[in-house]
C-alpha atoms as a PDB file:
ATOM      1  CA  UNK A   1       0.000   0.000   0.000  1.00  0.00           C
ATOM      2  CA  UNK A   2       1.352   3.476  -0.775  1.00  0.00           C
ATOM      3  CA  UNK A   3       1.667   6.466   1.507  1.00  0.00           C
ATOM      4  CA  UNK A   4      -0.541   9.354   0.850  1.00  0.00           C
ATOM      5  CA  UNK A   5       2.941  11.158  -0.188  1.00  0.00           C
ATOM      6  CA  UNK A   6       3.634   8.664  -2.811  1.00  0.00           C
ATOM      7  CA  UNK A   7       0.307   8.966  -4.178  1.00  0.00           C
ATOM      8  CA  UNK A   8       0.758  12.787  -4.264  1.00  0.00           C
ATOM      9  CA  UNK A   9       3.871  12.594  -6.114  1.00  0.00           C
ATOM     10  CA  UNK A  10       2.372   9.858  -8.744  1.00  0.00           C
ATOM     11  CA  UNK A  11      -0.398  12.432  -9.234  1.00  0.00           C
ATOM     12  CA  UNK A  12       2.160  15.018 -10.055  1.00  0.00           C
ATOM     13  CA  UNK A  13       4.601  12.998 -12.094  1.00  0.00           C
ATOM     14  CA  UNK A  14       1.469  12.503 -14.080  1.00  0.00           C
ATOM     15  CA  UNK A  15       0.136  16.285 -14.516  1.00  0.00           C
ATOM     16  CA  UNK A  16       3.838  16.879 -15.400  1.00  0.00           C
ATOM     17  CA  UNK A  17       3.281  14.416 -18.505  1.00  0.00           C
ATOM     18  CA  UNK A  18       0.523  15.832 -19.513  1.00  0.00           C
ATOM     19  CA  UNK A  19       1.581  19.463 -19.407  1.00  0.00           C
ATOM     20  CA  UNK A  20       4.645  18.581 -21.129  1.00  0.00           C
ATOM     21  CA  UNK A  21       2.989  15.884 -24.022  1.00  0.00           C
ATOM     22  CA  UNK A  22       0.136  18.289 -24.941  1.00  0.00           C
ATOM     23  CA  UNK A  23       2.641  21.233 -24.773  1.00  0.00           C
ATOM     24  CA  UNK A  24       0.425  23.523 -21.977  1.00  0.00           C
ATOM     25  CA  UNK A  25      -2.954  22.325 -23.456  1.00  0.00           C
ATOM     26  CA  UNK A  26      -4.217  20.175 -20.285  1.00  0.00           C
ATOM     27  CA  UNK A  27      -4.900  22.638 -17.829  1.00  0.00           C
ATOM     28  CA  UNK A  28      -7.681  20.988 -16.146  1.00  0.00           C
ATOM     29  CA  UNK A  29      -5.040  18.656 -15.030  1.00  0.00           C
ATOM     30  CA  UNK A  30      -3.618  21.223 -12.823  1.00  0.00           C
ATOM     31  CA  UNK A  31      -6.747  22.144 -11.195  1.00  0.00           C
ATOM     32  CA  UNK A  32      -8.080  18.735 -10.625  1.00  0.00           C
ATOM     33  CA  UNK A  33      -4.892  18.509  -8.345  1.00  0.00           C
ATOM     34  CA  UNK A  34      -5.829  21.911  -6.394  1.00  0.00           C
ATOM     35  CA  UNK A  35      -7.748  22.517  -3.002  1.00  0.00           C
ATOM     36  CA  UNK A  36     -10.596  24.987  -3.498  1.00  0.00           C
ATOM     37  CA  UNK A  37      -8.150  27.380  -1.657  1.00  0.00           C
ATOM     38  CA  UNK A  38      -4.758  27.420  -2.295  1.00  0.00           C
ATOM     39  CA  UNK A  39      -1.478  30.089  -2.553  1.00  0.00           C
ATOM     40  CA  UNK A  40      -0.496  29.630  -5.923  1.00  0.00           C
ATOM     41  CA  UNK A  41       2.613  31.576  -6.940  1.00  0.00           C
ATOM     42  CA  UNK A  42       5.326  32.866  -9.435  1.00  0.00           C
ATOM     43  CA  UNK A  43       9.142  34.074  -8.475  1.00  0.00           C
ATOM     44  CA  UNK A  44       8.245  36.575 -11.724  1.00  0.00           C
ATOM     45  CA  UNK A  45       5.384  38.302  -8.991  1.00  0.00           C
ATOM     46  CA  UNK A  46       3.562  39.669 -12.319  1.00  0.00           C
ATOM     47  CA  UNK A  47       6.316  41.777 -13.842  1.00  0.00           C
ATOM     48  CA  UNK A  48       5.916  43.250 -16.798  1.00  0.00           C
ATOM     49  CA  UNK A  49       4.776  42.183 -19.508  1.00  0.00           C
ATOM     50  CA  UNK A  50       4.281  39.017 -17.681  1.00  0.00           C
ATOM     51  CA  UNK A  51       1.554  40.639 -15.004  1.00  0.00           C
ATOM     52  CA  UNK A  52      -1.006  37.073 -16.024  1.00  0.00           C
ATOM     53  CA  UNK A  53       1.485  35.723 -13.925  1.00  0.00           C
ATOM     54  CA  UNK A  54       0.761  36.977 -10.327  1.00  0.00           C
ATOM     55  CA  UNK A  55      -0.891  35.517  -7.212  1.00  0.00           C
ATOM     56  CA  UNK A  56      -3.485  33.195  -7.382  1.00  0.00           C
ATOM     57  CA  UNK A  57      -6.070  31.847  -4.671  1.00  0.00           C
ATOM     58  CA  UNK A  58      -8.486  30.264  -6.522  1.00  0.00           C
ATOM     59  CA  UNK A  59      -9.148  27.828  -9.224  1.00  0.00           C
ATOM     60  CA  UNK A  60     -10.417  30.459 -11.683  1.00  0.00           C
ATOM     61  CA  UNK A  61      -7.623  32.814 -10.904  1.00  0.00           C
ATOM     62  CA  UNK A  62      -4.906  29.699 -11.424  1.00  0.00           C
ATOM     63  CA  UNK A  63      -7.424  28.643 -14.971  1.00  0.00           C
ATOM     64  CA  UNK A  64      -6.414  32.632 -16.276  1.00  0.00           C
ATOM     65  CA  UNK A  65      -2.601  32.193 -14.737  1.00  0.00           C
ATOM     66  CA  UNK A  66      -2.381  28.912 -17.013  1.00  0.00           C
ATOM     67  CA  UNK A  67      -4.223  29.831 -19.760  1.00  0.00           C
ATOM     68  CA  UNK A  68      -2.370  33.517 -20.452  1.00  0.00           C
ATOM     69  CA  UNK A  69       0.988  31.359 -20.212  1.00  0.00           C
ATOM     70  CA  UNK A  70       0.041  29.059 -22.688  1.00  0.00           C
ATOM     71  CA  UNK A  71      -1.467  32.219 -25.064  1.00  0.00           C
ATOM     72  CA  UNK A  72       1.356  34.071 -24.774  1.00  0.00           C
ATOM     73  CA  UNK A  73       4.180  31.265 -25.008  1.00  0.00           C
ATOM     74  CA  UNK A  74       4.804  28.476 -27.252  1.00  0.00           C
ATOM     75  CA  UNK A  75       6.369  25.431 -25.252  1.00  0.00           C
ATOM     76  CA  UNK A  76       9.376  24.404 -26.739  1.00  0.00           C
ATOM     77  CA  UNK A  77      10.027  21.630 -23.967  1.00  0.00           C
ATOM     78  CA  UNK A  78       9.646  20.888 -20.389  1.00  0.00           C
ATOM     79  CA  UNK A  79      11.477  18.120 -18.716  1.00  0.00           C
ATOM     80  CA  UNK A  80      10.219  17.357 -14.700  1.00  0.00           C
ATOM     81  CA  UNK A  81      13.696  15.280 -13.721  1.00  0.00           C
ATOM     82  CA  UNK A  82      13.587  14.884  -9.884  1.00  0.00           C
ATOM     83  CA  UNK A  83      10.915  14.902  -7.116  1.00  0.00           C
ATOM     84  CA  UNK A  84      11.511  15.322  -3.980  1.00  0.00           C
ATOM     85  CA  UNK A  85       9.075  14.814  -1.318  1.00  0.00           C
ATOM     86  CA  UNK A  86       9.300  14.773   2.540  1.00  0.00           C
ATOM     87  CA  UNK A  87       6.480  15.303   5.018  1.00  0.00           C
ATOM     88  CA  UNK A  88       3.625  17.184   2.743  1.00  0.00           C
ATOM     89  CA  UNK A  89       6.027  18.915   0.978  1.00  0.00           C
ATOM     90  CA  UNK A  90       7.350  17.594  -2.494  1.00  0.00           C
ATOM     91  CA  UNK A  91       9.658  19.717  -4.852  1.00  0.00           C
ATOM     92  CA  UNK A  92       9.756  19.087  -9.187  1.00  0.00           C
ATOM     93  CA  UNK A  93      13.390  20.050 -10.105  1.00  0.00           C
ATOM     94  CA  UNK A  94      13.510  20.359 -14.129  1.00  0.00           C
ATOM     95  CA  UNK A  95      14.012  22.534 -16.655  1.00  0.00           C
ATOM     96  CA  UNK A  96      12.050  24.505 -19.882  1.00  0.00           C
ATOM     97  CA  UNK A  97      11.818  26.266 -22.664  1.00  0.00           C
ATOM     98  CA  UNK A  98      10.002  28.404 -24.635  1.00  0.00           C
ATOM     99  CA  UNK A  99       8.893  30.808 -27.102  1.00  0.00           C
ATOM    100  CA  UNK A 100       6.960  34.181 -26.901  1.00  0.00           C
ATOM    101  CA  UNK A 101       4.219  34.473 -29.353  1.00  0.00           C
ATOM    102  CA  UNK A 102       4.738  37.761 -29.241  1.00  0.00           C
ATOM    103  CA  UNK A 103       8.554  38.679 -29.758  1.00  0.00           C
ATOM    104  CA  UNK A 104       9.471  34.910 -31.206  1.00  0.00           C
ATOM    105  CA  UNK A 105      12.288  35.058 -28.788  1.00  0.00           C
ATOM    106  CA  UNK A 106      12.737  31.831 -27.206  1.00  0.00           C
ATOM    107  CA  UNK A 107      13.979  30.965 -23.099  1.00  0.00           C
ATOM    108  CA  UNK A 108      15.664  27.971 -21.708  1.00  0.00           C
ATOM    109  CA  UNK A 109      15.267  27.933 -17.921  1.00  0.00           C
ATOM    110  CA  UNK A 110      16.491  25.875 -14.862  1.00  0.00           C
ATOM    111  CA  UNK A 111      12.872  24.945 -13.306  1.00  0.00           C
ATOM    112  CA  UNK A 112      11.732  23.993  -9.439  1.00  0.00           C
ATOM    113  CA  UNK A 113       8.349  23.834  -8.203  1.00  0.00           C
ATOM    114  CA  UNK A 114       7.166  23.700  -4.330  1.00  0.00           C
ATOM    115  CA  UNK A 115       4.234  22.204  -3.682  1.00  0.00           C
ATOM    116  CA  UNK A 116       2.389  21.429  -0.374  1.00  0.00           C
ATOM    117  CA  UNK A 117       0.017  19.034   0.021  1.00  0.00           C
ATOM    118  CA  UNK A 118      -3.291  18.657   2.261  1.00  0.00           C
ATOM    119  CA  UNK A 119      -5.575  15.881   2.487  1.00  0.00           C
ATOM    120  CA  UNK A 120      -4.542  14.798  -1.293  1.00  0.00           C
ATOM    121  CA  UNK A 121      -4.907  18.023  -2.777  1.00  0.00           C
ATOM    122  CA  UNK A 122      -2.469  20.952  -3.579  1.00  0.00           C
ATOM    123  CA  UNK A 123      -3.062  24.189  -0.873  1.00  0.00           C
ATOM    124  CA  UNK A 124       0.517  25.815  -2.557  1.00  0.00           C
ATOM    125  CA  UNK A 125       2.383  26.370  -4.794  1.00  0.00           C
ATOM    126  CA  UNK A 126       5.451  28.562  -5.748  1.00  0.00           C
ATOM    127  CA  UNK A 127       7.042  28.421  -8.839  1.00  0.00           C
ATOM    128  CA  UNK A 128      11.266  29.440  -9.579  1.00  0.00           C
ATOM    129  CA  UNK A 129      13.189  29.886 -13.141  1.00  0.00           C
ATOM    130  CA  UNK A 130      15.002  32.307 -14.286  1.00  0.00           C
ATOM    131  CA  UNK A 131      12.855  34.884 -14.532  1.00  0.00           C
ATOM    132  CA  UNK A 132      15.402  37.831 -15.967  1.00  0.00           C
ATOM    133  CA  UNK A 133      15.804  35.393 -19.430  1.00  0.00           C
ATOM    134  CA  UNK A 134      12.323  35.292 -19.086  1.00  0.00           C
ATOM    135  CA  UNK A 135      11.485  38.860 -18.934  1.00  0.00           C
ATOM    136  CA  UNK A 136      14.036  38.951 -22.231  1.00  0.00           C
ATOM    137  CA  UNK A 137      12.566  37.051 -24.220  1.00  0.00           C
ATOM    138  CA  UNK A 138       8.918  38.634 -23.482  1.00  0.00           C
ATOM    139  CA  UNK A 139       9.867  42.262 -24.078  1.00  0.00           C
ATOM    140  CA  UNK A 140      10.465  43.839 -27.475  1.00  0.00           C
ATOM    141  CA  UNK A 141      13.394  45.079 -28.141  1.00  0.00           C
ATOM    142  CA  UNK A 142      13.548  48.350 -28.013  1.00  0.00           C
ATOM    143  CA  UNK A 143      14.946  51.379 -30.232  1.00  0.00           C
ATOM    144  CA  UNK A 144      17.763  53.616 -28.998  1.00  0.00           C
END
Protein backbone atom coordinates (compact mmCIF):
# COMPACT_ATOMS: atom_id res chain seq x y z
CA UNK A 1 0.00 0.00 0.00
CA UNK A 2 1.35 3.48 -0.78
CA UNK A 3 1.67 6.47 1.51
CA UNK A 4 -0.54 9.35 0.85
CA UNK A 5 2.94 11.16 -0.19
CA UNK A 6 3.63 8.66 -2.81
CA UNK A 7 0.31 8.97 -4.18
CA UNK A 8 0.76 12.79 -4.26
CA UNK A 9 3.87 12.59 -6.11
CA UNK A 10 2.37 9.86 -8.74
CA UNK A 11 -0.40 12.43 -9.23
CA UNK A 12 2.16 15.02 -10.06
CA UNK A 13 4.60 13.00 -12.09
CA UNK A 14 1.47 12.50 -14.08
CA UNK A 15 0.14 16.29 -14.52
CA UNK A 16 3.84 16.88 -15.40
CA UNK A 17 3.28 14.42 -18.50
CA UNK A 18 0.52 15.83 -19.51
CA UNK A 19 1.58 19.46 -19.41
CA UNK A 20 4.65 18.58 -21.13
CA UNK A 21 2.99 15.88 -24.02
CA UNK A 22 0.14 18.29 -24.94
CA UNK A 23 2.64 21.23 -24.77
CA UNK A 24 0.43 23.52 -21.98
CA UNK A 25 -2.95 22.32 -23.46
CA UNK A 26 -4.22 20.17 -20.29
CA UNK A 27 -4.90 22.64 -17.83
CA UNK A 28 -7.68 20.99 -16.15
CA UNK A 29 -5.04 18.66 -15.03
CA UNK A 30 -3.62 21.22 -12.82
CA UNK A 31 -6.75 22.14 -11.19
CA UNK A 32 -8.08 18.73 -10.62
CA UNK A 33 -4.89 18.51 -8.34
CA UNK A 34 -5.83 21.91 -6.39
CA UNK A 35 -7.75 22.52 -3.00
CA UNK A 36 -10.60 24.99 -3.50
CA UNK A 37 -8.15 27.38 -1.66
CA UNK A 38 -4.76 27.42 -2.29
CA UNK A 39 -1.48 30.09 -2.55
CA UNK A 40 -0.50 29.63 -5.92
CA UNK A 41 2.61 31.58 -6.94
CA UNK A 42 5.33 32.87 -9.43
CA UNK A 43 9.14 34.07 -8.48
CA UNK A 44 8.25 36.57 -11.72
CA UNK A 45 5.38 38.30 -8.99
CA UNK A 46 3.56 39.67 -12.32
CA UNK A 47 6.32 41.78 -13.84
CA UNK A 48 5.92 43.25 -16.80
CA UNK A 49 4.78 42.18 -19.51
CA UNK A 50 4.28 39.02 -17.68
CA UNK A 51 1.55 40.64 -15.00
CA UNK A 52 -1.01 37.07 -16.02
CA UNK A 53 1.48 35.72 -13.92
CA UNK A 54 0.76 36.98 -10.33
CA UNK A 55 -0.89 35.52 -7.21
CA UNK A 56 -3.49 33.19 -7.38
CA UNK A 57 -6.07 31.85 -4.67
CA UNK A 58 -8.49 30.26 -6.52
CA UNK A 59 -9.15 27.83 -9.22
CA UNK A 60 -10.42 30.46 -11.68
CA UNK A 61 -7.62 32.81 -10.90
CA UNK A 62 -4.91 29.70 -11.42
CA UNK A 63 -7.42 28.64 -14.97
CA UNK A 64 -6.41 32.63 -16.28
CA UNK A 65 -2.60 32.19 -14.74
CA UNK A 66 -2.38 28.91 -17.01
CA UNK A 67 -4.22 29.83 -19.76
CA UNK A 68 -2.37 33.52 -20.45
CA UNK A 69 0.99 31.36 -20.21
CA UNK A 70 0.04 29.06 -22.69
CA UNK A 71 -1.47 32.22 -25.06
CA UNK A 72 1.36 34.07 -24.77
CA UNK A 73 4.18 31.27 -25.01
CA UNK A 74 4.80 28.48 -27.25
CA UNK A 75 6.37 25.43 -25.25
CA UNK A 76 9.38 24.40 -26.74
CA UNK A 77 10.03 21.63 -23.97
CA UNK A 78 9.65 20.89 -20.39
CA UNK A 79 11.48 18.12 -18.72
CA UNK A 80 10.22 17.36 -14.70
CA UNK A 81 13.70 15.28 -13.72
CA UNK A 82 13.59 14.88 -9.88
CA UNK A 83 10.92 14.90 -7.12
CA UNK A 84 11.51 15.32 -3.98
CA UNK A 85 9.07 14.81 -1.32
CA UNK A 86 9.30 14.77 2.54
CA UNK A 87 6.48 15.30 5.02
CA UNK A 88 3.63 17.18 2.74
CA UNK A 89 6.03 18.91 0.98
CA UNK A 90 7.35 17.59 -2.49
CA UNK A 91 9.66 19.72 -4.85
CA UNK A 92 9.76 19.09 -9.19
CA UNK A 93 13.39 20.05 -10.11
CA UNK A 94 13.51 20.36 -14.13
CA UNK A 95 14.01 22.53 -16.66
CA UNK A 96 12.05 24.51 -19.88
CA UNK A 97 11.82 26.27 -22.66
CA UNK A 98 10.00 28.40 -24.64
CA UNK A 99 8.89 30.81 -27.10
CA UNK A 100 6.96 34.18 -26.90
CA UNK A 101 4.22 34.47 -29.35
CA UNK A 102 4.74 37.76 -29.24
CA UNK A 103 8.55 38.68 -29.76
CA UNK A 104 9.47 34.91 -31.21
CA UNK A 105 12.29 35.06 -28.79
CA UNK A 106 12.74 31.83 -27.21
CA UNK A 107 13.98 30.97 -23.10
CA UNK A 108 15.66 27.97 -21.71
CA UNK A 109 15.27 27.93 -17.92
CA UNK A 110 16.49 25.88 -14.86
CA UNK A 111 12.87 24.95 -13.31
CA UNK A 112 11.73 23.99 -9.44
CA UNK A 113 8.35 23.83 -8.20
CA UNK A 114 7.17 23.70 -4.33
CA UNK A 115 4.23 22.20 -3.68
CA UNK A 116 2.39 21.43 -0.37
CA UNK A 117 0.02 19.03 0.02
CA UNK A 118 -3.29 18.66 2.26
CA UNK A 119 -5.57 15.88 2.49
CA UNK A 120 -4.54 14.80 -1.29
CA UNK A 121 -4.91 18.02 -2.78
CA UNK A 122 -2.47 20.95 -3.58
CA UNK A 123 -3.06 24.19 -0.87
CA UNK A 124 0.52 25.81 -2.56
CA UNK A 125 2.38 26.37 -4.79
CA UNK A 126 5.45 28.56 -5.75
CA UNK A 127 7.04 28.42 -8.84
CA UNK A 128 11.27 29.44 -9.58
CA UNK A 129 13.19 29.89 -13.14
CA UNK A 130 15.00 32.31 -14.29
CA UNK A 131 12.86 34.88 -14.53
CA UNK A 132 15.40 37.83 -15.97
CA UNK A 133 15.80 35.39 -19.43
CA UNK A 134 12.32 35.29 -19.09
CA UNK A 135 11.48 38.86 -18.93
CA UNK A 136 14.04 38.95 -22.23
CA UNK A 137 12.57 37.05 -24.22
CA UNK A 138 8.92 38.63 -23.48
CA UNK A 139 9.87 42.26 -24.08
CA UNK A 140 10.46 43.84 -27.47
CA UNK A 141 13.39 45.08 -28.14
CA UNK A 142 13.55 48.35 -28.01
CA UNK A 143 14.95 51.38 -30.23
CA UNK A 144 17.76 53.62 -29.00
Amino acid sequence: MTSELEQNVEKLRHAYRMWRDTKGDSVDIWLSLCANEIAFGSLIQGASPMEYMNFATTREDIRDYLTNIVDNWEMLEFEAEHFVAQGDRIVMLGYCSWKSRATGKSVWTPKADSWRFKDGKAVEFYEFFDTARALAAARPDELH
